[in-house]
Protein backbone atom coordinates (compact mmCIF):
# COMPACT_ATOMS: atom_id res chain seq x y z
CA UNK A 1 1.02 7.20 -31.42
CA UNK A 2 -1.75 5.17 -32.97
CA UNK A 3 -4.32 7.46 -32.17
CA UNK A 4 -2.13 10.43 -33.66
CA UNK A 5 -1.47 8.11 -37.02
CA UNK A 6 -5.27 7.11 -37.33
CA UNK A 7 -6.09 10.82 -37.29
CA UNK A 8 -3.22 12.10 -39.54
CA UNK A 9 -4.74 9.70 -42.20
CA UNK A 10 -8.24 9.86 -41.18
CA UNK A 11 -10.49 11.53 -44.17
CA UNK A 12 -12.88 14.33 -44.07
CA UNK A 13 -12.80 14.66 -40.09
CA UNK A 14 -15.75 16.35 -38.78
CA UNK A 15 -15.23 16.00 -34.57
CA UNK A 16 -12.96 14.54 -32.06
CA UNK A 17 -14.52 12.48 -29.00
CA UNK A 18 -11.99 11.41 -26.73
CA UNK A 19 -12.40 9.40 -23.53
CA UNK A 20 -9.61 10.95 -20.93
CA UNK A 21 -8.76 9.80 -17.56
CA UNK A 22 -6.68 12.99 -17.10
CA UNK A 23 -4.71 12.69 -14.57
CA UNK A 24 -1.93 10.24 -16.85
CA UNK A 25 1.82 11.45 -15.99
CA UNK A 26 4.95 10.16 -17.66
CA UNK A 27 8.64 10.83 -16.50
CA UNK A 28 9.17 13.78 -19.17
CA UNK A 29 5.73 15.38 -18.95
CA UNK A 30 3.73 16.19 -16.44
CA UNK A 31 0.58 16.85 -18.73
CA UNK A 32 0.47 13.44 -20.72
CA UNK A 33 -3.34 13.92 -22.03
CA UNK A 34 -2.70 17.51 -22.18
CA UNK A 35 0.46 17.47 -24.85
CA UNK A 36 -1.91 14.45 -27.01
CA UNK A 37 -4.24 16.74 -27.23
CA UNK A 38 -1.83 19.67 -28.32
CA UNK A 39 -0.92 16.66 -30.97
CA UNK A 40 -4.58 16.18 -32.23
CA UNK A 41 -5.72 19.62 -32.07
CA UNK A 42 -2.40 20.55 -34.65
CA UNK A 43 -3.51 17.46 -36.39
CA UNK A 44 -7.23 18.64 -37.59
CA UNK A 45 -6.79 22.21 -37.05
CA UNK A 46 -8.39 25.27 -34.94
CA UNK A 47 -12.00 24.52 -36.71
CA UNK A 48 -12.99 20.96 -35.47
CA UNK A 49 -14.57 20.46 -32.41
CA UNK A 50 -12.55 18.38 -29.72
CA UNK A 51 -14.82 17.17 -26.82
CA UNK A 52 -13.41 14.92 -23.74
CA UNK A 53 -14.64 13.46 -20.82
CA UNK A 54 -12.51 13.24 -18.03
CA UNK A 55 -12.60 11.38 -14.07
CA UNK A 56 -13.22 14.11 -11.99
CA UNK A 57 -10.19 13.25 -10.29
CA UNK A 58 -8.11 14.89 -13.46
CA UNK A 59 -5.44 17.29 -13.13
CA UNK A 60 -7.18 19.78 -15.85
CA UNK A 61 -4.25 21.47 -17.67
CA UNK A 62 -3.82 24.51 -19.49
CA UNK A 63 -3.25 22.71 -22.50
CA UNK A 64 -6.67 20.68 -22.01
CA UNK A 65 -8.29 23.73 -21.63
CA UNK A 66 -6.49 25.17 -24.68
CA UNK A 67 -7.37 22.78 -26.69
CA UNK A 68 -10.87 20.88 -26.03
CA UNK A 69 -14.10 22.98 -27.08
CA UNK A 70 -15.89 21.22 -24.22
CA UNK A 71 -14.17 18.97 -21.11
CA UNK A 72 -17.09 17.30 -18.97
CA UNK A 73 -16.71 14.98 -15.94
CA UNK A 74 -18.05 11.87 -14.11
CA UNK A 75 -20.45 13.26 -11.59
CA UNK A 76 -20.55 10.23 -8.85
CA UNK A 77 -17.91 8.91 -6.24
CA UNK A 78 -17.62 6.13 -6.56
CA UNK A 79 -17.20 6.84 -10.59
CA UNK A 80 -19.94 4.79 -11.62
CA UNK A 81 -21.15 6.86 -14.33
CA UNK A 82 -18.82 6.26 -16.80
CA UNK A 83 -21.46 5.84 -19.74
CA UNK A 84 -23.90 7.79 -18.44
CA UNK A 85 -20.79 10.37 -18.87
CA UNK A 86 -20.30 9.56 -22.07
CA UNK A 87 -23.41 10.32 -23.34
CA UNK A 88 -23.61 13.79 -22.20
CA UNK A 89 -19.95 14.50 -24.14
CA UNK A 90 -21.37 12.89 -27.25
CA UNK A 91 -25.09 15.06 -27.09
CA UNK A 92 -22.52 18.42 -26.54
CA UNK A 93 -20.75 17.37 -29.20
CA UNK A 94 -23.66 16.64 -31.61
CA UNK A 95 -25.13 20.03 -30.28
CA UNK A 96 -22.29 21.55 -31.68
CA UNK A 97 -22.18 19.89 -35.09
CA UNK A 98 -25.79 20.67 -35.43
CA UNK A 99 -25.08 24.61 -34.29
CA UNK A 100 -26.72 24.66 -31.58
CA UNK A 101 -23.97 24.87 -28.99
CA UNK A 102 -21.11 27.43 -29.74
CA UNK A 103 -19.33 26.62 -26.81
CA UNK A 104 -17.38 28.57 -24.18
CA UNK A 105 -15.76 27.25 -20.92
CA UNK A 106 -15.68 29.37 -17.44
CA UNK A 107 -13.27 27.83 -14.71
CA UNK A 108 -12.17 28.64 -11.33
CA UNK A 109 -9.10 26.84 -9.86
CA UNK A 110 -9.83 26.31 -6.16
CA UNK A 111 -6.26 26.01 -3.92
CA UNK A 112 -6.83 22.96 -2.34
CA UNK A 113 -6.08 18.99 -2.10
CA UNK A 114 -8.32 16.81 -0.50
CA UNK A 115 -8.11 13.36 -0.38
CA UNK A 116 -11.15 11.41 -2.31
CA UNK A 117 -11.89 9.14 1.18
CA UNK A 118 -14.94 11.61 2.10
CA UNK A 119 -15.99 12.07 -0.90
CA UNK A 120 -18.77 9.94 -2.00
CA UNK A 121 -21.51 11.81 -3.99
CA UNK A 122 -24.80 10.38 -1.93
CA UNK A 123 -23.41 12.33 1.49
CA UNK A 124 -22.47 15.76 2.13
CA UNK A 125 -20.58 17.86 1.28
CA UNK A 126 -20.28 16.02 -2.18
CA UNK A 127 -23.82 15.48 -2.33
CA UNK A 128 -24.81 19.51 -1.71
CA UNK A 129 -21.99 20.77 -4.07
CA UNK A 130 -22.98 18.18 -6.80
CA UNK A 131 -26.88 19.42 -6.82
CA UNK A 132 -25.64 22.66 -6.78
CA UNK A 133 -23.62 22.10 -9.84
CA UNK A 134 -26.99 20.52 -11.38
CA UNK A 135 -29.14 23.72 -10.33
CA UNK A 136 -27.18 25.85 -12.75
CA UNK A 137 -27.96 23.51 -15.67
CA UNK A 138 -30.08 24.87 -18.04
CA UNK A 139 -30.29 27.64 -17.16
CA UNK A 140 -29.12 30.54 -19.07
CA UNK A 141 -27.13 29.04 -21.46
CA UNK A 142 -25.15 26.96 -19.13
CA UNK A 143 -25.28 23.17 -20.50
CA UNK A 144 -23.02 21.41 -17.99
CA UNK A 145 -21.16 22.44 -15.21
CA UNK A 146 -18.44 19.99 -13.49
CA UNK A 147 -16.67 19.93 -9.79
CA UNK A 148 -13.59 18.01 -10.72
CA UNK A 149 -11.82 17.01 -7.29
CA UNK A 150 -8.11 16.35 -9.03
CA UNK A 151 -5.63 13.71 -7.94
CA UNK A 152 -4.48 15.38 -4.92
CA UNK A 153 -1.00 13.50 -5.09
CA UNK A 154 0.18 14.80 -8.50
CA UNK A 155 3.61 16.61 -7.15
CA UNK A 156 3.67 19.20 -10.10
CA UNK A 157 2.27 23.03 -10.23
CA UNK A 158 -1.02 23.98 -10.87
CA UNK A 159 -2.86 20.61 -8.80
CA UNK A 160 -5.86 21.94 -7.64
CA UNK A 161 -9.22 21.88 -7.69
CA UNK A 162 -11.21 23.47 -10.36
CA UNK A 163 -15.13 24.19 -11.28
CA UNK A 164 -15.07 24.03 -14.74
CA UNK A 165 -18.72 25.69 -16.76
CA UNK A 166 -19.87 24.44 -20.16
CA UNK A 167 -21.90 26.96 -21.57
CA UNK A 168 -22.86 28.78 -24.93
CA UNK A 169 -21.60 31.93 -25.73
CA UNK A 170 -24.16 33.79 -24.71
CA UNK A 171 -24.13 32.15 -21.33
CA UNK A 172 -20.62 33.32 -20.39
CA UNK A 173 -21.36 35.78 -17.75
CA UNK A 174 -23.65 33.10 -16.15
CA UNK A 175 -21.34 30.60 -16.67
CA UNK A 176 -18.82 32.81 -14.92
CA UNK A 177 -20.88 33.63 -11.71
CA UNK A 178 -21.82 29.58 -11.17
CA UNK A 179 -17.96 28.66 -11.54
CA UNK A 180 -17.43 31.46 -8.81
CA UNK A 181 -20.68 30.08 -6.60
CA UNK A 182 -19.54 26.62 -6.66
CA UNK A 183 -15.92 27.27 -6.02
CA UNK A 184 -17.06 29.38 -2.96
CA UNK A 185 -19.48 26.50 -1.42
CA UNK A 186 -16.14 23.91 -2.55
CA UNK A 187 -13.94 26.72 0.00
CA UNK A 188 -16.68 26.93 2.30
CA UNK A 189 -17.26 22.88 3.11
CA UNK A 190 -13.97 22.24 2.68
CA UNK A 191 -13.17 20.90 6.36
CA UNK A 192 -16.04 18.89 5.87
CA UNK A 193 -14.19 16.28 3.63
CA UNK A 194 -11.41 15.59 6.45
CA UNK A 195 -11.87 12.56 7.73
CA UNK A 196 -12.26 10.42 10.74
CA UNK A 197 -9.92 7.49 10.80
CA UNK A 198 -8.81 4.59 13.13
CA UNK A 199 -5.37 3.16 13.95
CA UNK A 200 -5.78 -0.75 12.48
CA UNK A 201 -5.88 -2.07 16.03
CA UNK A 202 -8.29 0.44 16.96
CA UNK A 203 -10.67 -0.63 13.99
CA UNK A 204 -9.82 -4.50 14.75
CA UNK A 205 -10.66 -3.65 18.69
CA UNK A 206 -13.79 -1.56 17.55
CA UNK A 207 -14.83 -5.29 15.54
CA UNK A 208 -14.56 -6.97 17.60
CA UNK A 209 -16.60 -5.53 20.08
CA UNK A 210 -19.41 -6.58 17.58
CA UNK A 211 -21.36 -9.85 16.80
CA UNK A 212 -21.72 -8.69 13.38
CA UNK A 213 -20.01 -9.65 10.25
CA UNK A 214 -17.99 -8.39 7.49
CA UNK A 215 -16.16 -4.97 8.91
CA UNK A 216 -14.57 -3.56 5.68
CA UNK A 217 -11.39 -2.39 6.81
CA UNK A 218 -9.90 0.38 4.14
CA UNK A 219 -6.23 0.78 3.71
CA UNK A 220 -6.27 4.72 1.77
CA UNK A 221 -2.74 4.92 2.49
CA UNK A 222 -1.95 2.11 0.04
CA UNK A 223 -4.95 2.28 -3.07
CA UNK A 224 -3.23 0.96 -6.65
CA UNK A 225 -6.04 2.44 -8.31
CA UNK A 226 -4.00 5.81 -6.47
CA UNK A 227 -0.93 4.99 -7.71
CA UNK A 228 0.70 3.07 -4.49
CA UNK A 229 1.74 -0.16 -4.77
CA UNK A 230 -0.03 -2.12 -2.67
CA UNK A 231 2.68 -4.02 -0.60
CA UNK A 232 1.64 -2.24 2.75
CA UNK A 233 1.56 -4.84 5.33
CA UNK A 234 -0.14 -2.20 8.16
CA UNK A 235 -3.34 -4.07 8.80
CA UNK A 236 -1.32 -7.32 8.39
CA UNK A 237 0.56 -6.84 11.18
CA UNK A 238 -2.21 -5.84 13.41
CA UNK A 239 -4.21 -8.90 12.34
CA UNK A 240 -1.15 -10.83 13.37
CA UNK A 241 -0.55 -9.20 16.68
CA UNK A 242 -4.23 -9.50 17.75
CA UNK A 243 -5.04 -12.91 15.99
CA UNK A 244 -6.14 -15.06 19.29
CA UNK A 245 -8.75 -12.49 19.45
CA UNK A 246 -10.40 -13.43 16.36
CA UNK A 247 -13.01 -15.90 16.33
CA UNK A 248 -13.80 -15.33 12.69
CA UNK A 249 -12.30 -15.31 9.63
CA UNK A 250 -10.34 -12.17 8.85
CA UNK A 251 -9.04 -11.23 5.14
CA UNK A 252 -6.41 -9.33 4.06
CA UNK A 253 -4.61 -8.70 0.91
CA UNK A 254 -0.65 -7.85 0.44
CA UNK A 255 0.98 -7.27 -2.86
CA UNK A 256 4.19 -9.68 -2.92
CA UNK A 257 5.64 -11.63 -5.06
CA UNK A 258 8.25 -13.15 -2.79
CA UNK A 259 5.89 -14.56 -0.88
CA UNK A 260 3.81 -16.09 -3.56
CA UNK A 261 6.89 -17.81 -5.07
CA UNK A 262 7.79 -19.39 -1.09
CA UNK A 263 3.77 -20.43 -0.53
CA UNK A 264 4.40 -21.86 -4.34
CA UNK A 265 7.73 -24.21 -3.43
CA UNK A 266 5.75 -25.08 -0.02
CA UNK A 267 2.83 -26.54 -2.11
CA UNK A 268 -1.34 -26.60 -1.06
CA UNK A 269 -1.72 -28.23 2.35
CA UNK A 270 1.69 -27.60 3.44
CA UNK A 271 3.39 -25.15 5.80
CA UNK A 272 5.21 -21.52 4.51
CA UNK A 273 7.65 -20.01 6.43
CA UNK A 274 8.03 -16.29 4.61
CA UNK A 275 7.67 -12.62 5.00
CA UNK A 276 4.97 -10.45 3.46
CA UNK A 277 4.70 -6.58 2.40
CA UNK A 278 7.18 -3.48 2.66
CA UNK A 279 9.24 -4.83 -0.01
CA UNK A 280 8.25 -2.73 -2.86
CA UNK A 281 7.83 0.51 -1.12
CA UNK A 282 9.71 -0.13 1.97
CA UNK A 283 10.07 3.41 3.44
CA UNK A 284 6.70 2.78 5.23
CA UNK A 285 7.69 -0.18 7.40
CA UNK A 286 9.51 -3.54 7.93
CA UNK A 287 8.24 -7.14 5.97
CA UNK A 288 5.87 -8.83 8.49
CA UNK A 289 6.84 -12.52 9.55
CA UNK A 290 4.43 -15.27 8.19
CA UNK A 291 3.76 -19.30 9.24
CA UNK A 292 1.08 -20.99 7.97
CA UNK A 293 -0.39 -23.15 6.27
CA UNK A 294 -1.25 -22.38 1.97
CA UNK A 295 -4.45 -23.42 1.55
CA UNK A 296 -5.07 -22.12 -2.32
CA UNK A 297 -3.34 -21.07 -5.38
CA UNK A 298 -4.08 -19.91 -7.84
CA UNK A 299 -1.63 -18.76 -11.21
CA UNK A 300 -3.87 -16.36 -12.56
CA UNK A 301 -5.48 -14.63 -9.71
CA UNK A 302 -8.00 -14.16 -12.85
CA UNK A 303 -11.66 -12.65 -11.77
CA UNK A 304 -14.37 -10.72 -13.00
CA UNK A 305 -14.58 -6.94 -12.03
CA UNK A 306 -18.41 -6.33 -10.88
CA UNK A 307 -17.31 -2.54 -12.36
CA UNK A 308 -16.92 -3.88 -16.24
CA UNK A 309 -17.61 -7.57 -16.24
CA UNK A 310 -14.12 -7.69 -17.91
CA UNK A 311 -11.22 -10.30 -15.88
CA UNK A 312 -8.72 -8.53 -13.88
CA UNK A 313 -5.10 -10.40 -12.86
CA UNK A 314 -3.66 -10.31 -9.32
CA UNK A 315 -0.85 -12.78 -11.06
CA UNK A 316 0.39 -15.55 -9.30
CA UNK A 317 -1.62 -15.97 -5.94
CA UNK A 318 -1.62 -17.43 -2.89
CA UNK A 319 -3.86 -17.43 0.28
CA UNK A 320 -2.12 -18.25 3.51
CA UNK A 321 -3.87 -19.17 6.88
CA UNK A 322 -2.49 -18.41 9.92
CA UNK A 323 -5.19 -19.19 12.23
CA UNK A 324 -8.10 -17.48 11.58
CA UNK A 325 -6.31 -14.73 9.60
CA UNK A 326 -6.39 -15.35 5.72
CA UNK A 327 -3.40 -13.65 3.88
CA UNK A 328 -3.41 -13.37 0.21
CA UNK A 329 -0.35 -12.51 -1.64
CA UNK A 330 -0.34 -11.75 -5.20
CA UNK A 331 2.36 -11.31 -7.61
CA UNK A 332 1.59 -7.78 -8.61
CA UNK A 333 -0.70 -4.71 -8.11
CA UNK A 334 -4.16 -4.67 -9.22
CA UNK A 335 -7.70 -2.66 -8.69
CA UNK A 336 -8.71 -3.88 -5.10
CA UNK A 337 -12.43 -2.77 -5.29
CA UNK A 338 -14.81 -5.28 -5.33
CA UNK A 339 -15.27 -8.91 -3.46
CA UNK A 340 -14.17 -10.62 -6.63
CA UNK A 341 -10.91 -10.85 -5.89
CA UNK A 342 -11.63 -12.83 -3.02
CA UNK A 343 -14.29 -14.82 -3.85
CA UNK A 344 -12.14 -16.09 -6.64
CA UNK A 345 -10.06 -17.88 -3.94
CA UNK A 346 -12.86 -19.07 -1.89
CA UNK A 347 -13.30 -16.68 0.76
CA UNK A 348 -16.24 -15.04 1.24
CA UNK A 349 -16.50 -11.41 2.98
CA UNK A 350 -19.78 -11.60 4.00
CA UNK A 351 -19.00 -14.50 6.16
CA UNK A 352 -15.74 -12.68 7.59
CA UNK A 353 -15.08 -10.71 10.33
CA UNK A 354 -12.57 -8.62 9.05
CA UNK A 355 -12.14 -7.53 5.13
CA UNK A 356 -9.40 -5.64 4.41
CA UNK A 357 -9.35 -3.60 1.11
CA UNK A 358 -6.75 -1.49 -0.25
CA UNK A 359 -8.86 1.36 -2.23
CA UNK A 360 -10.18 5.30 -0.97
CA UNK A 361 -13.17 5.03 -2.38
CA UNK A 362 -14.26 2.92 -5.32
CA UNK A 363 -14.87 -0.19 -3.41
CA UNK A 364 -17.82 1.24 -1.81
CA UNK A 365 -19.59 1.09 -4.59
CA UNK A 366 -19.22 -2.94 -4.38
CA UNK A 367 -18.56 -3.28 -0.76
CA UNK A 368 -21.10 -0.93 0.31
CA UNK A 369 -24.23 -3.40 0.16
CA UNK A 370 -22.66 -6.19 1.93
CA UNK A 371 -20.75 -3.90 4.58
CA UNK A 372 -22.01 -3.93 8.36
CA UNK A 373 -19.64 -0.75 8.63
CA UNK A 374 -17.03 0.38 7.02
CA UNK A 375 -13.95 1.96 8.03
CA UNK A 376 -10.92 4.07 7.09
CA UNK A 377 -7.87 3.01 8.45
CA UNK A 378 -4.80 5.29 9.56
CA UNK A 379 -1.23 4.45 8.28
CA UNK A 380 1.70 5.04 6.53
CA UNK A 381 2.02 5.04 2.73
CA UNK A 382 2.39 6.73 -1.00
CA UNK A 383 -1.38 7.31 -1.17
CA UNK A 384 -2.26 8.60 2.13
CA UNK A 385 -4.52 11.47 2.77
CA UNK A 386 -2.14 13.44 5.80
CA UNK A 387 -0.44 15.87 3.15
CA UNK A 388 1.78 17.13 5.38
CA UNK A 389 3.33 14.05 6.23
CA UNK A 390 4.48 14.02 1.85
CA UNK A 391 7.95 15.68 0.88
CA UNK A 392 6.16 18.04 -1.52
CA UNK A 393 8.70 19.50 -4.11
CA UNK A 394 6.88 20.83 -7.26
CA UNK A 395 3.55 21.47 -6.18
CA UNK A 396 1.93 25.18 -6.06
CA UNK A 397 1.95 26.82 -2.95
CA UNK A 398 -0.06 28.13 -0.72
CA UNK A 399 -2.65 25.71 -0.95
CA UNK A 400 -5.28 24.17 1.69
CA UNK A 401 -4.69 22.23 3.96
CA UNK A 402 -0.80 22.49 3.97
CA UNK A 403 -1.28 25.86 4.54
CA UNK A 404 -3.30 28.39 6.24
CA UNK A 405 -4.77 30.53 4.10
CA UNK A 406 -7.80 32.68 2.69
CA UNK A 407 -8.85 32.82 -0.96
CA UNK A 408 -11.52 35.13 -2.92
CA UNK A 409 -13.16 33.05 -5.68
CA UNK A 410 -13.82 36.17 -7.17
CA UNK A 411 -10.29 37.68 -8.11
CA UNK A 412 -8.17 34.54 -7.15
CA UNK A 413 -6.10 36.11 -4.54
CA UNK A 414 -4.60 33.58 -2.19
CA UNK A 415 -3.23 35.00 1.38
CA UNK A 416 -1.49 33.18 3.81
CA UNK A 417 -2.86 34.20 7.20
């Protein structure tokens, strides 16, 4: 609404530069970001150029398309590019001001979800399709050309992923045939991004087995920044269970507010009796029992986000030994990505055995550099990467991997096998 007012009273208008995530849902519409830029586009008319940038993880609508002259993307996973982003939509845009861009867009929709766990951009097959995308560049008339992965648990039609061309006009045939050639390598690899996961006491076993530090234990199945909530107590409970094996520290975090409030009444120094996890989403599992002692506090859970330098807020926290396991519970959700979060409570990862982190693949970015090895765990939950396991309802079928099928980049026929 304030963006729409601004506009409708803004004078003598000349572009629109909008910073999208893109993959924003409400209860009554699907397409969020799609129907506010319906809204703008109505606002300044079919003449002004409207360029957005988007996380490649966007669910790129029809309406989007409709309605933004040129739609570019973050290129790395983790998104770390964010400015460099940024820049590129405001030189397009400026290109077109100055006429010497009249842009077109070429797209292919590729039917397939894949979770983002494999898909950092410095290893293949992310690394080979995104210097593929980069090859076209440049070349005739093509200006930018974007894989964008989507947010493969958007339960509405027309999730997929897409290869999206930013060209000049005349580069539209050229823009065409690189949408189709990097769709086709995207079909061709795509096994390549399943990945290899262990059971949490497999991955605690597999530790252990080690006499090195700081084994970054990755909960997928339950990433906020995905959407879950956080409150998966999986890798708890296998901490628990194999605790008098541990002869270092191990870290975990749980989202629970319960159990903050009981650590609270017990008081620093003094013994909790509670259960953590499974409270907010309980359909993956039962609230793990807790006794220890609360050694920290904390009624901010305030600390600075390596990312943006700006403070993020677990809420009310609390960090609960239970011999050498180290449980923090915080009052509600936040971006689990970097060591921050516990290094604001004392505990340092580097001198851990076990980290566990609840993110698919932004904390590597962070967690990378100080990680001995780092590992995706198997489980349960809202954001995890087994489709089939999901109740789908409203998304578009056939599409990979839930079902067996071939596709032709070229015409766009999909055929179950």
């Amino acid at each position: 609404g304030e963006l729409l007012k601004r506009l409708q009273h803004a004078p003598n208008i000349e572009a629109v530069l909008l910073s999208l995530h893109g993959a924003m849902a409400a209860e009554d519409c699907d397409d969020t970001e799609g129907d506010t830029l319906r809204q703008v586009r109505d606002i300044v008319g079919p003449d002004i150029p409207i360029v957005i940038s988007l996380d490649p993880h966007a669910h790129v609508s029809d309406a989007m398309l409709e309605c933004a002259d040129v739609i570019v993307a973050y290129r790395t996973f983790p998104h770390v590019d964010a400015y460099e982003t940024g820049q590129r939509a405001a030189r397009l845009l400026v290109d077109i001001l100055e006429g010497r861009l009249k842009p077109v867009k070429e797209y292919v929709r590729i039917p397939v979800i894949i979770s983002p766990e494999t898909q950092p951009n410095f290893w293949s097959p992310m690394k080979d399709i995104q210097e593929l995308c980069r090859s076209f560049e440049g070349v005739g008339g093509i200006r930018d050309v974007n894989y964008i992965a989507v947010q493969p648990w958007l339960d509405m039609p027309g999730t997929s992923h897409m290869v999206l061309v930013n060209a000049d006009e005349s580069g539209r045939e050229a823009a065409k045939e690189a949408a189709r050639t990097v769709a086709r390598k995207v079909w061709d690899v795509r096994e390549q991004f399943v990945p290899e996961r262990m059971t949490p006491k497999e991955a605690i076993a597999h530790a252990l087995k080690s006499d090195k530090l700081c084994f970054v234990m990755t909960e997928p199945y339950d990433s906020p920044p995905a959407g879950a909530s956080g409150d998966n107590a999986t890798l708890l409970r296998a901490l628990m269970d194999m605790r008098a094996e541990l002869k270092e520290p191990a870290l975990v975090t749980v989202v629970d507010a319960e159990a903050v409030e009981a650590a609270f009444a017990a008081g620093e120094g003094n013994t909790v009796r509670t259960t953590v996890g499974f409270k907010l989403d309980p359909r993956w599992g039962d609230p793990v029992p807790v006794e220890g002692t609360v050694i920290r506090l904390s009624e901010t859970g305030e600390f600075p986000m390596q990312m943006t330098g700006t403070p993020e807020y677990m809420g009310r926290t609390a960090v609960i030994r239970v011999d050498n396991v180290y449980v923090v519970v915080c009052a509600h959700s936040f971006a689990h990505l970097d060591p921050g979060s516990y290094r604001s409570l004392g505990l340092e990862p580097t001198e851990a055995k076990i980290v566990g982190v609840k993110s698919t693949i932004h904390f590597r970015a962070f967690y990378g550099p100080i990680a001995a090895e780092i590992i995706l765990l198997d489980g349960p939950g809202s954001s995890s990467g087994r489709f089939e396991t999901f109740e789908w309802k409203r998304l578009s079928r056939p599409v990979w991997p839930l079902d067996d099928i071939d596709w032709n980049p070229e015409d766009g026929i999909v055929q179950k096998k």
